[in-house]
N, C-alpha and C. Protein backbone atom coordinates (compact mmCIF):
# COMPACT_ATOMS: atom_id res chain seq x y z
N UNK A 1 17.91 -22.78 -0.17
CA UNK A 1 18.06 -21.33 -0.25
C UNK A 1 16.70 -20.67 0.01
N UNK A 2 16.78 -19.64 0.86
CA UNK A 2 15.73 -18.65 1.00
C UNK A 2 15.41 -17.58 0.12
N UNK A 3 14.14 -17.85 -0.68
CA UNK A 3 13.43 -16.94 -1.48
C UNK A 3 13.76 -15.53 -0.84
N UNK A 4 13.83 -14.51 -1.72
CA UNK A 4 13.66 -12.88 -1.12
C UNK A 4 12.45 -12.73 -2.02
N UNK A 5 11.69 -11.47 -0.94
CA UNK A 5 10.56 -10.92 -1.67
C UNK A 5 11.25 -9.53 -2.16
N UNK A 6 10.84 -9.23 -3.06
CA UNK A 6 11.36 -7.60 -3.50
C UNK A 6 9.82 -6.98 -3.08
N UNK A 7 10.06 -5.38 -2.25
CA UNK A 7 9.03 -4.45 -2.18
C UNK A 7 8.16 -4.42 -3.69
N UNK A 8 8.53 -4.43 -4.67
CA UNK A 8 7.78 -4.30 -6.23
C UNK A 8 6.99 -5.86 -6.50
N UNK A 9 7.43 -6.59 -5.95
CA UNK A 9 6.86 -7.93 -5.75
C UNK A 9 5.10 -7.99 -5.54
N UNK A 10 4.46 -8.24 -6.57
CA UNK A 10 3.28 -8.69 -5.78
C UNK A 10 2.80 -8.61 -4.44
N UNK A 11 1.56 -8.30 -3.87
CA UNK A 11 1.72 -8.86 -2.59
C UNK A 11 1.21 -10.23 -2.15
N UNK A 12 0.92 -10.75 -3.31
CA UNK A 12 0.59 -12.50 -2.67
C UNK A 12 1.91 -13.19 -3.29
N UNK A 13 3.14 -12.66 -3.55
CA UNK A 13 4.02 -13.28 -4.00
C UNK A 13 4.73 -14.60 -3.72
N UNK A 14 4.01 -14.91 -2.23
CA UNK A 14 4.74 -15.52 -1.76
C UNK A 14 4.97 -17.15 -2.03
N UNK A 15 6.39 -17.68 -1.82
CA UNK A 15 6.20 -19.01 -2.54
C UNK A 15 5.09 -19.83 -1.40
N UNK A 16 4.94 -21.20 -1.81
CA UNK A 16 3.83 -21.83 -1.11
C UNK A 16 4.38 -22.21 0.21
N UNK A 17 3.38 -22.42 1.36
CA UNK A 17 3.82 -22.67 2.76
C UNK A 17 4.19 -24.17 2.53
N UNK A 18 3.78 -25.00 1.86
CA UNK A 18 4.68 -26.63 2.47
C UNK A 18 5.92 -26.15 1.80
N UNK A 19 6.96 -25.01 1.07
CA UNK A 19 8.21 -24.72 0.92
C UNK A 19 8.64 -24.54 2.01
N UNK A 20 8.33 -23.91 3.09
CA UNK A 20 8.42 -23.62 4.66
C UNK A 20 9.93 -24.23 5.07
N UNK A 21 10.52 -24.13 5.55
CA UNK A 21 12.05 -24.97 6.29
C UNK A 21 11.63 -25.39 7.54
N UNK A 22 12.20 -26.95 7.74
CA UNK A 22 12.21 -26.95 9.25
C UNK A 22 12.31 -26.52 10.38
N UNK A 23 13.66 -26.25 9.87
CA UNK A 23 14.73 -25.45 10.86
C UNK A 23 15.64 -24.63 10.03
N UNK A 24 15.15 -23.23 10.81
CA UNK A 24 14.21 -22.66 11.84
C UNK A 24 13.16 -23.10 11.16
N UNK A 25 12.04 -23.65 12.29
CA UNK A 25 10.58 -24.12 12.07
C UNK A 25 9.78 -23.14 11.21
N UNK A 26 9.34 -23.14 10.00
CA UNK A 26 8.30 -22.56 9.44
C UNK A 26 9.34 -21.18 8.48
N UNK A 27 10.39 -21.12 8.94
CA UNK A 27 10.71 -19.65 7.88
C UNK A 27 10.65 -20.01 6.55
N UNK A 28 9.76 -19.40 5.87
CA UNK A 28 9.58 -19.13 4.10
C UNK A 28 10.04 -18.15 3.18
N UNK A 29 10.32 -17.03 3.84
CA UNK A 29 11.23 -16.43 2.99
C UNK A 29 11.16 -14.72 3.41
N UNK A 30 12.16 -14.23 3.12
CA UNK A 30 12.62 -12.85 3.58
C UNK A 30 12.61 -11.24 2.75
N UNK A 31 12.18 -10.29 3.24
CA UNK A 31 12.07 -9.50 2.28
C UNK A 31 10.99 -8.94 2.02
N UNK A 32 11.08 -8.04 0.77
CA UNK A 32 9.08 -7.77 0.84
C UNK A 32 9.31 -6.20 1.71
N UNK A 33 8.27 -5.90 2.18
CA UNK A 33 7.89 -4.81 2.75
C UNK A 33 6.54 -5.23 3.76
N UNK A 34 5.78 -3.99 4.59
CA UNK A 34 4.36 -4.39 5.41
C UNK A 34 3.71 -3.53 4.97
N UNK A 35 3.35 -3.42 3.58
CA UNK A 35 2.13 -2.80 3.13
C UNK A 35 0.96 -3.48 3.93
N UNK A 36 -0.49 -2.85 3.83
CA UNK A 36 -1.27 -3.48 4.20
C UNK A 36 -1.77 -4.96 3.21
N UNK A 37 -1.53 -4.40 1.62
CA UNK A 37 -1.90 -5.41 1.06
C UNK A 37 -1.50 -7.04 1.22
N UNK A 38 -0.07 -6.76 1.08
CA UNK A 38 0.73 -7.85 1.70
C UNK A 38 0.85 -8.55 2.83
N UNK A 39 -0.17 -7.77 3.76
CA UNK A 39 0.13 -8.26 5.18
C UNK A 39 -1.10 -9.32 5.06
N UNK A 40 -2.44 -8.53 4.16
CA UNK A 40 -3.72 -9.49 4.31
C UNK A 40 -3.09 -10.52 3.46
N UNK A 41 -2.54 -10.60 2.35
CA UNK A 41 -2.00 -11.83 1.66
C UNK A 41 -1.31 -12.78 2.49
N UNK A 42 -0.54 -12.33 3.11
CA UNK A 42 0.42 -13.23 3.85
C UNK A 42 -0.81 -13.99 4.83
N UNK A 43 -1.54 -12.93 5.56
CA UNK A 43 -2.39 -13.53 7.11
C UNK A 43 -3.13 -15.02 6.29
N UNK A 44 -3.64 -14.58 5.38
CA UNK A 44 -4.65 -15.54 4.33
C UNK A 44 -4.37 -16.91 4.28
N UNK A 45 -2.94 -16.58 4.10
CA UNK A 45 -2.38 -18.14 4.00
C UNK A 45 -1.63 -18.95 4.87
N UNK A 46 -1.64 -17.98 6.25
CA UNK A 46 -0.99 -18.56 7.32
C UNK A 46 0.49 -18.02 7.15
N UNK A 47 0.47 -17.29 7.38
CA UNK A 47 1.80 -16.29 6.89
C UNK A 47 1.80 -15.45 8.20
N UNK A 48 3.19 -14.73 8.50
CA UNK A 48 3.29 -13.60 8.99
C UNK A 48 4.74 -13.21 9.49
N UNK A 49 4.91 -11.78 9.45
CA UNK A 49 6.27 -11.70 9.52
C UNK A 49 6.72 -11.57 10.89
N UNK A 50 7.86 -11.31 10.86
CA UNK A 50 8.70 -11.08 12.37
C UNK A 50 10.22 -10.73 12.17
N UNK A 51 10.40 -9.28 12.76
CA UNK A 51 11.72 -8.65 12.18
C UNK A 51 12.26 -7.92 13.28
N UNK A 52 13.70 -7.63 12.98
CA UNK A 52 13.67 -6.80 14.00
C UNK A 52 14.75 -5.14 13.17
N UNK A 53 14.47 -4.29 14.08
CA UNK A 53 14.52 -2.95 13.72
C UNK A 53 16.17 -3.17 12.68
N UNK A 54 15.93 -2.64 11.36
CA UNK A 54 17.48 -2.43 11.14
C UNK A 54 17.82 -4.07 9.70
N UNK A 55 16.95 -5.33 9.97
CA UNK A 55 17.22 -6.61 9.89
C UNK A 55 15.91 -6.48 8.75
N UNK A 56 15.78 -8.10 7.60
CA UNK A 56 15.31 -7.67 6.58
C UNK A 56 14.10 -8.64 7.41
N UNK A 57 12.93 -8.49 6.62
CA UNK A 57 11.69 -9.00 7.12
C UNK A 57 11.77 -10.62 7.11
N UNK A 58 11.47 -10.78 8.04
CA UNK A 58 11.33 -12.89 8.32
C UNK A 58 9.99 -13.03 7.99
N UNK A 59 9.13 -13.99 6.94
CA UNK A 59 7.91 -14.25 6.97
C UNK A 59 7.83 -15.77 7.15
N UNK A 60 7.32 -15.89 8.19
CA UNK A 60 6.95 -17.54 8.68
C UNK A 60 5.75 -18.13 8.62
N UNK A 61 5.99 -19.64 8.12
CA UNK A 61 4.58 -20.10 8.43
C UNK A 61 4.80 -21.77 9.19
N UNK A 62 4.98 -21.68 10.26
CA UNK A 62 5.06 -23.13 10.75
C UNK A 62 4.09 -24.02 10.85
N UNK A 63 4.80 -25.26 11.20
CA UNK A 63 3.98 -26.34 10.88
C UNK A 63 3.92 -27.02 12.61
N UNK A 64 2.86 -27.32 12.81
CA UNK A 64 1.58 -26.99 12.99
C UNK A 64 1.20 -25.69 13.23
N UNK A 65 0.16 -24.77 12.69
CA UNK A 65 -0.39 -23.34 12.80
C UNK A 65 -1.21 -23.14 13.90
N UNK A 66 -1.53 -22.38 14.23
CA UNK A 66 -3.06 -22.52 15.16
C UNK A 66 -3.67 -20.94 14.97
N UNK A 67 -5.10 -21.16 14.09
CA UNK A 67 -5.88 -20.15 13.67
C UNK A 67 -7.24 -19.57 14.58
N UNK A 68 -7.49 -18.56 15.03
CA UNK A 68 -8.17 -18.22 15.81
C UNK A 68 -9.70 -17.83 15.52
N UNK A 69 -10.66 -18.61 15.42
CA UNK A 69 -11.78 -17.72 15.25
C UNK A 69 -12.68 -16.91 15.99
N UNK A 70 -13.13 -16.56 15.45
CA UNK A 70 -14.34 -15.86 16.24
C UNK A 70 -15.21 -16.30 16.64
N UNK A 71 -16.28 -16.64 18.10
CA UNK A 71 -17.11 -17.39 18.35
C UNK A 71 -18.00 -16.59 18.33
N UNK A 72 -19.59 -17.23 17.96
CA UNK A 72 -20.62 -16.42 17.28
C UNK A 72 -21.03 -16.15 19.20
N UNK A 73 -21.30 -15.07 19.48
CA UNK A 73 -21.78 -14.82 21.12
C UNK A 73 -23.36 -14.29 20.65
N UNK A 74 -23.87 -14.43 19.73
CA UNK A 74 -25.69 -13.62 19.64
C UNK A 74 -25.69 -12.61 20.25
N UNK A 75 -24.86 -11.87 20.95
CA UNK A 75 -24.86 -10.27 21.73
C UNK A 75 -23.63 -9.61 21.40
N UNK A 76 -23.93 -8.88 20.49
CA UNK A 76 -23.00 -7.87 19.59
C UNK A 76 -22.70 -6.82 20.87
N UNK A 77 -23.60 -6.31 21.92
CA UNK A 77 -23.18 -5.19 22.59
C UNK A 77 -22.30 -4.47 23.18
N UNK A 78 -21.94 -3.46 24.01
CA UNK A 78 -20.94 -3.13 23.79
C UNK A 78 -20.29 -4.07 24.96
N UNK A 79 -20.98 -4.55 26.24
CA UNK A 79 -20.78 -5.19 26.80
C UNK A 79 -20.70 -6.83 26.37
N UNK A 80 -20.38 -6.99 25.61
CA UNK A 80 -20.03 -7.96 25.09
C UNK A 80 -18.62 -8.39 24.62
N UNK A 81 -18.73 -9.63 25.39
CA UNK A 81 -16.49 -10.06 25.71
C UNK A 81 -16.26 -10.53 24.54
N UNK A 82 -15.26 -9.96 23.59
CA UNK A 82 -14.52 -11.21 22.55
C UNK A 82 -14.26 -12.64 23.05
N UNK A 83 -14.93 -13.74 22.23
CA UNK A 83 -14.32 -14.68 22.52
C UNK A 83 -13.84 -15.26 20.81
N UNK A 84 -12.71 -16.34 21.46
CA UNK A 84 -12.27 -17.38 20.28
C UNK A 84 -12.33 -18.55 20.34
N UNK A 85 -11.92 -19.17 18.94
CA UNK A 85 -12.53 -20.66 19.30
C UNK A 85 -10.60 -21.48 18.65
N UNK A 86 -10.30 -22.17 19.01
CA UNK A 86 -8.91 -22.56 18.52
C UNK A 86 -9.18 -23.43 16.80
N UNK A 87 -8.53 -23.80 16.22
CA UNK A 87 -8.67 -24.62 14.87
C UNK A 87 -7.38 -24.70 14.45
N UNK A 88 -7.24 -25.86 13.08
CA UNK A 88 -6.10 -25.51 12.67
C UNK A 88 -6.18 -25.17 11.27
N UNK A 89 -5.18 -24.52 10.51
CA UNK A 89 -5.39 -24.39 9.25
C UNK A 89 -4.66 -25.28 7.73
């Protein structure tokens, strides 16, 4: 059974990612709201949602993740390209 988040819920409420389901790959549980607070909670732990207009919030975290960092470039300017570096979490 799939956990629901209630909007009054905490925003790190969420149960732990190895709860995750196979199939569908990575869904953890539904519900909740996209406050900002909740959204940094969720990102933190490899979380994030995906919904569609009308439908209750899907928050997934699959297995294998792939986390993006930031590569240090020593030239902050404005001409200066974002880059990333791949990892996993």
């Amino acid at each position: 059974m799939i956990p629901w988040l209630k909007p009054t819920d905490p925003p790190d409420a969420f149960p732990p990612v190895s709860r995750a389901l196979t199939d569908p790959d990575g869904l953890l549980c539904v519900g909740g709201d996209l406050r900002p607070e909740r959204l940094l909670a969720a990102y933190r732990r490899g979380i994030f949602p995906w919904y569609s207009e009308g439908q209750p919030i899907l928050w997934w975290s699959p297995d294998p993740r792939m986390v993006l960092f930031p590569a240090s470039s020593g030239s902050r300017g404005a001409s200066a390209r974002p880059c990333a570096t791949a990892g996993s979490a």
